[in-house]
PDB file of N, CA and C in Angstrom:
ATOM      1  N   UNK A   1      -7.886  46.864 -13.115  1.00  0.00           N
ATOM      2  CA  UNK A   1      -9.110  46.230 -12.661  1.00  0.00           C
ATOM      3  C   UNK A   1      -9.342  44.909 -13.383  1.00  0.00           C
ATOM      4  N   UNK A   2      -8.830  44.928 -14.844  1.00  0.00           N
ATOM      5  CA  UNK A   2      -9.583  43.764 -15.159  1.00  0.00           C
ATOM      6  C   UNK A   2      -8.408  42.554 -15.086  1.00  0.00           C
ATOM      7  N   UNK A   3      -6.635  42.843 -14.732  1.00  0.00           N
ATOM      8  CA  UNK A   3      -6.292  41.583 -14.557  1.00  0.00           C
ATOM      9  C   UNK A   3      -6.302  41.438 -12.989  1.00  0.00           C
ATOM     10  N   UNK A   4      -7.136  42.390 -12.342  1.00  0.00           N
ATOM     11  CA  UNK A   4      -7.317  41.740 -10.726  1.00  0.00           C
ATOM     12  C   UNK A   4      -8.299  40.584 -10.767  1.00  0.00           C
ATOM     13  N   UNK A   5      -9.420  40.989 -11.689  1.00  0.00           N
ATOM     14  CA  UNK A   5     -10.796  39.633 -11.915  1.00  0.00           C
ATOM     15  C   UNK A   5      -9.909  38.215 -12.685  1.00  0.00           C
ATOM     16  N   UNK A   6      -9.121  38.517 -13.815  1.00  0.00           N
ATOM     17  CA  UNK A   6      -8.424  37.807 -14.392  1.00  0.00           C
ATOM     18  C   UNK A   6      -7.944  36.759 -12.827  1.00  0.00           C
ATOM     19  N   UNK A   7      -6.985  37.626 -12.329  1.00  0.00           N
ATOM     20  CA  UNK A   7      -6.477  36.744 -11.573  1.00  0.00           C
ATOM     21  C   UNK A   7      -7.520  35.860 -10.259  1.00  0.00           C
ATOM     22  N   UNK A   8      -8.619  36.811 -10.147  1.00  0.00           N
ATOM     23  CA  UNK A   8      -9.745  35.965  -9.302  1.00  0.00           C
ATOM     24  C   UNK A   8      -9.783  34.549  -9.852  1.00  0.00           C
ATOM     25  N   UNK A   9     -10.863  35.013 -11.098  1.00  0.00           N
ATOM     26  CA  UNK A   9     -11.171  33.772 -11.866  1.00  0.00           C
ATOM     27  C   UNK A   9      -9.875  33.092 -12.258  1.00  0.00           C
ATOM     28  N   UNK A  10      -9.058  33.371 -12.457  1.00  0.00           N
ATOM     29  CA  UNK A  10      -7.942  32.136 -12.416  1.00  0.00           C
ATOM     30  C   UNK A  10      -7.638  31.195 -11.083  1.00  0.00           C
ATOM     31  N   UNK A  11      -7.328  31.993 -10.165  1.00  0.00           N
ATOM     32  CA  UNK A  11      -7.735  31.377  -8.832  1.00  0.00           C
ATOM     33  C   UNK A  11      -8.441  30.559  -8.534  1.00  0.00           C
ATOM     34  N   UNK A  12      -9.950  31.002  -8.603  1.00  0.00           N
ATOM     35  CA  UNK A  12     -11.170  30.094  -8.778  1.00  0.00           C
ATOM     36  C   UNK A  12     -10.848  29.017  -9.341  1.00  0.00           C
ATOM     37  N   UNK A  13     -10.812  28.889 -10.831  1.00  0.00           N
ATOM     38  CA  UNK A  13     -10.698  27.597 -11.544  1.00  0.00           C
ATOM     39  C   UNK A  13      -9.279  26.443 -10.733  1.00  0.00           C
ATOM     40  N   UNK A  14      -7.994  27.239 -10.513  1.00  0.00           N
ATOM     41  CA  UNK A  14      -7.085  26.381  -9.644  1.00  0.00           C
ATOM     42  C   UNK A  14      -7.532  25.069  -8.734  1.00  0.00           C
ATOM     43  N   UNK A  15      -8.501  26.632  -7.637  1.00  0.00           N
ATOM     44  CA  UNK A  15      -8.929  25.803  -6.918  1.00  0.00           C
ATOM     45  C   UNK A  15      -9.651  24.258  -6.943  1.00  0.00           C
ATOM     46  N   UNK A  16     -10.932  25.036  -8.150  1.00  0.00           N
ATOM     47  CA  UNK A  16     -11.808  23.922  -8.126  1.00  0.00           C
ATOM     48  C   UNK A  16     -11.301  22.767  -9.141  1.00  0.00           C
ATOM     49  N   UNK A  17     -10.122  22.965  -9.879  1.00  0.00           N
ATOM     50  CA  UNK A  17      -9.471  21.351 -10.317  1.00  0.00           C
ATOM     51  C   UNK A  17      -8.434  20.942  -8.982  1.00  0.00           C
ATOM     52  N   UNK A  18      -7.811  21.432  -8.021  1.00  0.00           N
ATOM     53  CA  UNK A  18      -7.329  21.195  -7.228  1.00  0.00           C
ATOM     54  C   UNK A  18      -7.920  20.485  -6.376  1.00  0.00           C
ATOM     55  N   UNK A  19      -9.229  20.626  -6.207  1.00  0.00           N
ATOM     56  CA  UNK A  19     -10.369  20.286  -5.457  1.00  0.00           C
ATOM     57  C   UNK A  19     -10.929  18.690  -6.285  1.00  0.00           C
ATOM     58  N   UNK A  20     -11.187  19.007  -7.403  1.00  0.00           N
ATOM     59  CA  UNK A  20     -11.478  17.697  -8.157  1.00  0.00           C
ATOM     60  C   UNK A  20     -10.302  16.522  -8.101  1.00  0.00           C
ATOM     61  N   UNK A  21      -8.989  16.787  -8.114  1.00  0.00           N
ATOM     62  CA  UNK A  21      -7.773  16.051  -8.287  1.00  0.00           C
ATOM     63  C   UNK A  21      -8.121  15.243  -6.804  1.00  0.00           C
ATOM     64  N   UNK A  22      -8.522  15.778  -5.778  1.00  0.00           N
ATOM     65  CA  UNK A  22      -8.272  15.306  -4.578  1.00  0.00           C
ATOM     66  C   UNK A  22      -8.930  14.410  -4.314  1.00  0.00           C
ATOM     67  N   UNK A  23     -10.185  14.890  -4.898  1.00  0.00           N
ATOM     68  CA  UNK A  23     -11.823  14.046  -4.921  1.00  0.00           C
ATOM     69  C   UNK A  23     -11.239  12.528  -5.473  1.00  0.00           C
ATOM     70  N   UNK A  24     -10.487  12.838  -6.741  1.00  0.00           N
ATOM     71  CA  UNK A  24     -10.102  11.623  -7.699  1.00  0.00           C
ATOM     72  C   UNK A  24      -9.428  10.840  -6.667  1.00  0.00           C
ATOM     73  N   UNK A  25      -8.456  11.414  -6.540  1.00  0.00           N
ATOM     74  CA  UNK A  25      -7.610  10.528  -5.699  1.00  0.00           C
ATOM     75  C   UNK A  25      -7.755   9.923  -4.503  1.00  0.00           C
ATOM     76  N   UNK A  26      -8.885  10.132  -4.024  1.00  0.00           N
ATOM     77  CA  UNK A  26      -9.636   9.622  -2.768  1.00  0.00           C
ATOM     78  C   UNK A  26     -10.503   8.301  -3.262  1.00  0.00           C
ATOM     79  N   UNK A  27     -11.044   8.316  -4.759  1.00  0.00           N
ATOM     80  CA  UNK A  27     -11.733   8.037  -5.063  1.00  0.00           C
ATOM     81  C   UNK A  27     -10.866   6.313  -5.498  1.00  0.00           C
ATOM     82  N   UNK A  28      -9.618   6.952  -6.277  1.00  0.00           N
ATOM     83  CA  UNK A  28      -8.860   5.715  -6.523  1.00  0.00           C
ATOM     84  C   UNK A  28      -8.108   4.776  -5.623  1.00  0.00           C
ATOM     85  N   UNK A  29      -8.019   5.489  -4.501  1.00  0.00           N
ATOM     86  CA  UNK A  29      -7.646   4.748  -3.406  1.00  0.00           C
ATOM     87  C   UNK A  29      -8.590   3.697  -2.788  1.00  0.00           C
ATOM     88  N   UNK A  30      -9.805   4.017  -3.111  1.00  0.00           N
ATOM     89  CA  UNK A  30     -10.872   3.506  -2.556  1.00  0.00           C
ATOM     90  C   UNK A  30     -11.027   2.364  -3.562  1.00  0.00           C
ATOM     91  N   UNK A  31     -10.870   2.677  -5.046  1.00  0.00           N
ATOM     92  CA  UNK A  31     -10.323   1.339  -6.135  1.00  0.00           C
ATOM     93  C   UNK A  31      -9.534   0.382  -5.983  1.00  0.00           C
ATOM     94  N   UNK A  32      -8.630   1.012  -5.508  1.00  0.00           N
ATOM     95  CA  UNK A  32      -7.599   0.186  -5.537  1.00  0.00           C
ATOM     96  C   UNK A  32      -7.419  -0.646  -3.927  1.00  0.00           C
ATOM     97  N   UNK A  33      -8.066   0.062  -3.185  1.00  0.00           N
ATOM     98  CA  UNK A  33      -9.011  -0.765  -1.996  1.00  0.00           C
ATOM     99  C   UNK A  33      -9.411  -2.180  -2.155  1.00  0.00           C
ATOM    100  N   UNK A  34     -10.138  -1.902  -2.814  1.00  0.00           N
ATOM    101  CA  UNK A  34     -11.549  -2.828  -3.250  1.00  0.00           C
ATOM    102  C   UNK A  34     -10.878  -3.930  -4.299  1.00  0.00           C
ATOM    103  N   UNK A  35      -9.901  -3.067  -5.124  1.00  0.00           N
ATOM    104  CA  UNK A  35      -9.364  -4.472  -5.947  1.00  0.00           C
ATOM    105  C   UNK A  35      -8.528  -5.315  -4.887  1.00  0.00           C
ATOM    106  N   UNK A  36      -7.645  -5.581  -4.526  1.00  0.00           N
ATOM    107  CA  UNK A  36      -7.098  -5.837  -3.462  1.00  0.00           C
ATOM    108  C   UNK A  36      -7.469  -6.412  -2.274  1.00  0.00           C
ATOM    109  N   UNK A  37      -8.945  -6.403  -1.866  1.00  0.00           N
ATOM    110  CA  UNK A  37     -10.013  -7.120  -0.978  1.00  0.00           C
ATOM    111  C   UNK A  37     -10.801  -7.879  -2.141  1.00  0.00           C
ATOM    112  N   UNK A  38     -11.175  -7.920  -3.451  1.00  0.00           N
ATOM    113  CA  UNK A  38     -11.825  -8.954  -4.491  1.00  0.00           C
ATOM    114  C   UNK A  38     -10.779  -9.892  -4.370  1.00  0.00           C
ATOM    115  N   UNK A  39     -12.317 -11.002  -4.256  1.00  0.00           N
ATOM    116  CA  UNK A  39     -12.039 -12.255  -4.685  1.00  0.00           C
ATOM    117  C   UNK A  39     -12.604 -12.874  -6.060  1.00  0.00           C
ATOM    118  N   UNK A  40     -13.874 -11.946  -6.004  1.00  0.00           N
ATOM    119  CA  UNK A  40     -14.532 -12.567  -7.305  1.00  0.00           C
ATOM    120  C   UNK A  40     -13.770 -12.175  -8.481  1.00  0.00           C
ATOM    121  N   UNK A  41     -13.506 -13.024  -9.300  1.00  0.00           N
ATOM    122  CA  UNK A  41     -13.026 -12.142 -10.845  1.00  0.00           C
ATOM    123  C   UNK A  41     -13.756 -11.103 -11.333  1.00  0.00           C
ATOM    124  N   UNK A  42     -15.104 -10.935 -11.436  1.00  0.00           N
ATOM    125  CA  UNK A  42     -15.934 -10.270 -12.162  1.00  0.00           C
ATOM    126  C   UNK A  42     -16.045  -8.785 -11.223  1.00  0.00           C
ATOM    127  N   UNK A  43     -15.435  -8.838  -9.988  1.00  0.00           N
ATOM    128  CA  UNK A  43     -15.271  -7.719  -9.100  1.00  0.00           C
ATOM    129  C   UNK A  43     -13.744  -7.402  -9.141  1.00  0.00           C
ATOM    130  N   UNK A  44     -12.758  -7.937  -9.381  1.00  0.00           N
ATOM    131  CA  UNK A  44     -11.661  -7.705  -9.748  1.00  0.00           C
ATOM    132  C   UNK A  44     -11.683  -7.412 -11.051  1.00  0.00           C
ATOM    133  N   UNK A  45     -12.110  -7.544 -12.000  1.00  0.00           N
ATOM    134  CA  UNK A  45     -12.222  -6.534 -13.838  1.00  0.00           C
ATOM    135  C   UNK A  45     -12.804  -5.678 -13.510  1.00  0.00           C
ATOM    136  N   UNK A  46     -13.904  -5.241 -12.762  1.00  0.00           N
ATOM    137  CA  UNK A  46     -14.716  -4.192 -12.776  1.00  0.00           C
ATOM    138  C   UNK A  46     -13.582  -3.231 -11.709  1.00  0.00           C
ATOM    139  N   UNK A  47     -12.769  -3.524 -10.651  1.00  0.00           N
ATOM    140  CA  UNK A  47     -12.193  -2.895 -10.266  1.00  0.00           C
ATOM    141  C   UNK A  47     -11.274  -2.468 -11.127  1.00  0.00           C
ATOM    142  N   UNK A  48     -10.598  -3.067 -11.985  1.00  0.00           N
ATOM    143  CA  UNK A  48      -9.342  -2.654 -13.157  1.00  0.00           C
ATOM    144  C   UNK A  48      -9.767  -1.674 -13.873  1.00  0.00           C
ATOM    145  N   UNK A  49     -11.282  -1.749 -14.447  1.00  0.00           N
ATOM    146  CA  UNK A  49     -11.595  -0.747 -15.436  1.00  0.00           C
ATOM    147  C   UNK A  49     -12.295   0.651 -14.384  1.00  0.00           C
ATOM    148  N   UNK A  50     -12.526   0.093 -12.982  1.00  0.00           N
ATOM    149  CA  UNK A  50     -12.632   1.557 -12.877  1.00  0.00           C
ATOM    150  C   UNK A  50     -11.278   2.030 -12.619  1.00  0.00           C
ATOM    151  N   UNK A  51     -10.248   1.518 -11.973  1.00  0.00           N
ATOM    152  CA  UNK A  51      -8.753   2.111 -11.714  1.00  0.00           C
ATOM    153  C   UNK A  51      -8.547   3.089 -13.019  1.00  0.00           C
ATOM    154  N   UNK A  52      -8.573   2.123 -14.045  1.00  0.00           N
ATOM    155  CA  UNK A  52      -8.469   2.549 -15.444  1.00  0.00           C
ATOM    156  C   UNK A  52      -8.768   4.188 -15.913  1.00  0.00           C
ATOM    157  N   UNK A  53     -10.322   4.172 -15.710  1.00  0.00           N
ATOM    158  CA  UNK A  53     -10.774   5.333 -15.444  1.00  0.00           C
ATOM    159  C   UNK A  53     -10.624   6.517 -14.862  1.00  0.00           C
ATOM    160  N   UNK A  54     -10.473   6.334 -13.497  1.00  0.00           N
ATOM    161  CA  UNK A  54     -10.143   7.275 -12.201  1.00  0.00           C
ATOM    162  C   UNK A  54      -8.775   7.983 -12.812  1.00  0.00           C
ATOM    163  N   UNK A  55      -8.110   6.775 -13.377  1.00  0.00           N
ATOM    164  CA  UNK A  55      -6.664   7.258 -13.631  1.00  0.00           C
ATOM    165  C   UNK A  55      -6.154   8.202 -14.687  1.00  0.00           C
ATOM    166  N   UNK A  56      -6.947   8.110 -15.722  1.00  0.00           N
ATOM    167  CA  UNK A  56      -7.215   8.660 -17.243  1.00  0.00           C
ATOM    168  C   UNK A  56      -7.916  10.090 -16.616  1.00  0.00           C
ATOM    169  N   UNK A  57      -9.037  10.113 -15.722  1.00  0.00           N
ATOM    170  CA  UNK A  57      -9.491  11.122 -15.122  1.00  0.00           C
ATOM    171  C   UNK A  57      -8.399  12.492 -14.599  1.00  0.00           C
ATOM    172  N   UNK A  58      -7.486  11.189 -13.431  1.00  0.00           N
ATOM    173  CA  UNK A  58      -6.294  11.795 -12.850  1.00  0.00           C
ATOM    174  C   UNK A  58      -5.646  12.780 -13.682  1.00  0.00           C
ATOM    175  N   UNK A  59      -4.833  11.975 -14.472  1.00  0.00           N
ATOM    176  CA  UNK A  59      -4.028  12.449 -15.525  1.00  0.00           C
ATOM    177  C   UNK A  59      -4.371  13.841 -15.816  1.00  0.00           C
ATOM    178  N   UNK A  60      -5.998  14.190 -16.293  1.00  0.00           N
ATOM    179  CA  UNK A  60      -6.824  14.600 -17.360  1.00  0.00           C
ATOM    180  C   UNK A  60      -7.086  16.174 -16.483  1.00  0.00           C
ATOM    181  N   UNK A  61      -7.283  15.731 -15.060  1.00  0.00           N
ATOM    182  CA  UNK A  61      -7.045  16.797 -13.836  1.00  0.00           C
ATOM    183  C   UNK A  61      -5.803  17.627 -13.758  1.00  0.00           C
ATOM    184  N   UNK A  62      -4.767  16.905 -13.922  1.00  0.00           N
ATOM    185  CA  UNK A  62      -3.403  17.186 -13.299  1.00  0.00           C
ATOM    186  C   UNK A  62      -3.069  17.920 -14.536  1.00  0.00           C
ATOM    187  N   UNK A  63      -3.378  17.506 -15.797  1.00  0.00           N
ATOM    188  CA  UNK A  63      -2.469  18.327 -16.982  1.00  0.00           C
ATOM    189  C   UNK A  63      -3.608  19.740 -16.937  1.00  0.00           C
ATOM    190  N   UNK A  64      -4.787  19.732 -16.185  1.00  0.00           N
ATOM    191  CA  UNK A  64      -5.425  20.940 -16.382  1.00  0.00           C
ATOM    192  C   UNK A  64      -4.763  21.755 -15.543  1.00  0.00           C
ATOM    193  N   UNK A  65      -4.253  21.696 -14.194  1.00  0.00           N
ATOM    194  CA  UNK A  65      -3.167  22.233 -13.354  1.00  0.00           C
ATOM    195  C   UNK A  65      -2.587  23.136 -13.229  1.00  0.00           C
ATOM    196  N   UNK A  66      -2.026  21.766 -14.636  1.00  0.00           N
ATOM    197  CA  UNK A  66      -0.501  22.741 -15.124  1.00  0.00           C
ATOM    198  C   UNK A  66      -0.661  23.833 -15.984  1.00  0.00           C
ATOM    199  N   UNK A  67      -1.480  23.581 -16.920  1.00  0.00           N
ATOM    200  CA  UNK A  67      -2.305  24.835 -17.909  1.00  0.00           C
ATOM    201  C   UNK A  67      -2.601  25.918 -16.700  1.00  0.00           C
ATOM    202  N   UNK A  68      -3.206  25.655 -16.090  1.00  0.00           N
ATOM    203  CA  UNK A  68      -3.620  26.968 -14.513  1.00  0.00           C
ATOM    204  C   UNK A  68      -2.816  27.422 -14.689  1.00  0.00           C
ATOM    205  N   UNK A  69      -1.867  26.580 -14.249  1.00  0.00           N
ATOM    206  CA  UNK A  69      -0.789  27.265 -13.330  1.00  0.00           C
ATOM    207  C   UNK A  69       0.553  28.164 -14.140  1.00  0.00           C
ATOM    208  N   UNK A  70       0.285  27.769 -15.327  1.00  0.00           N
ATOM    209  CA  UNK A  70       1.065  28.593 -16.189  1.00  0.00           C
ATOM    210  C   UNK A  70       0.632  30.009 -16.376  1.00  0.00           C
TER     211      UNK A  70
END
């Protein structure tokens, strides 16, 4: 009984960083959008540091994953 819940709640959590990773990556596309249509400089840095971000995020998603998934 209790590594059937084990394996629920492991499940669960999969999901919902699986779910966040996707979010991210929707999110950086939409960065890297926007840098790429800037003209202004001050909208092109602000696009870099959010890429920056999203990406460090990414990363930060993906190595939780792998911990899951082990």
């Amino acid at each position: 009984m209790t590594q059937r819940k084990l394996t629920r709640t492991h499940q669960a959590e999969f999901d919902r960083v699986l779910s966040e990773v996707r979010a991210i990556r929707e999110n950086l596309d939409k960065a890297y959008a926007s840098f790429e249509a800037s003209t202004d400089p001050g909208l092109t840095e602000a696009s870099i540091f959010e890429i920056n971000a999203l990406r460090a995020h990414y990363d930060h998603a993906l190595r939780n994953i792998k911990t899951i998934a082990l």
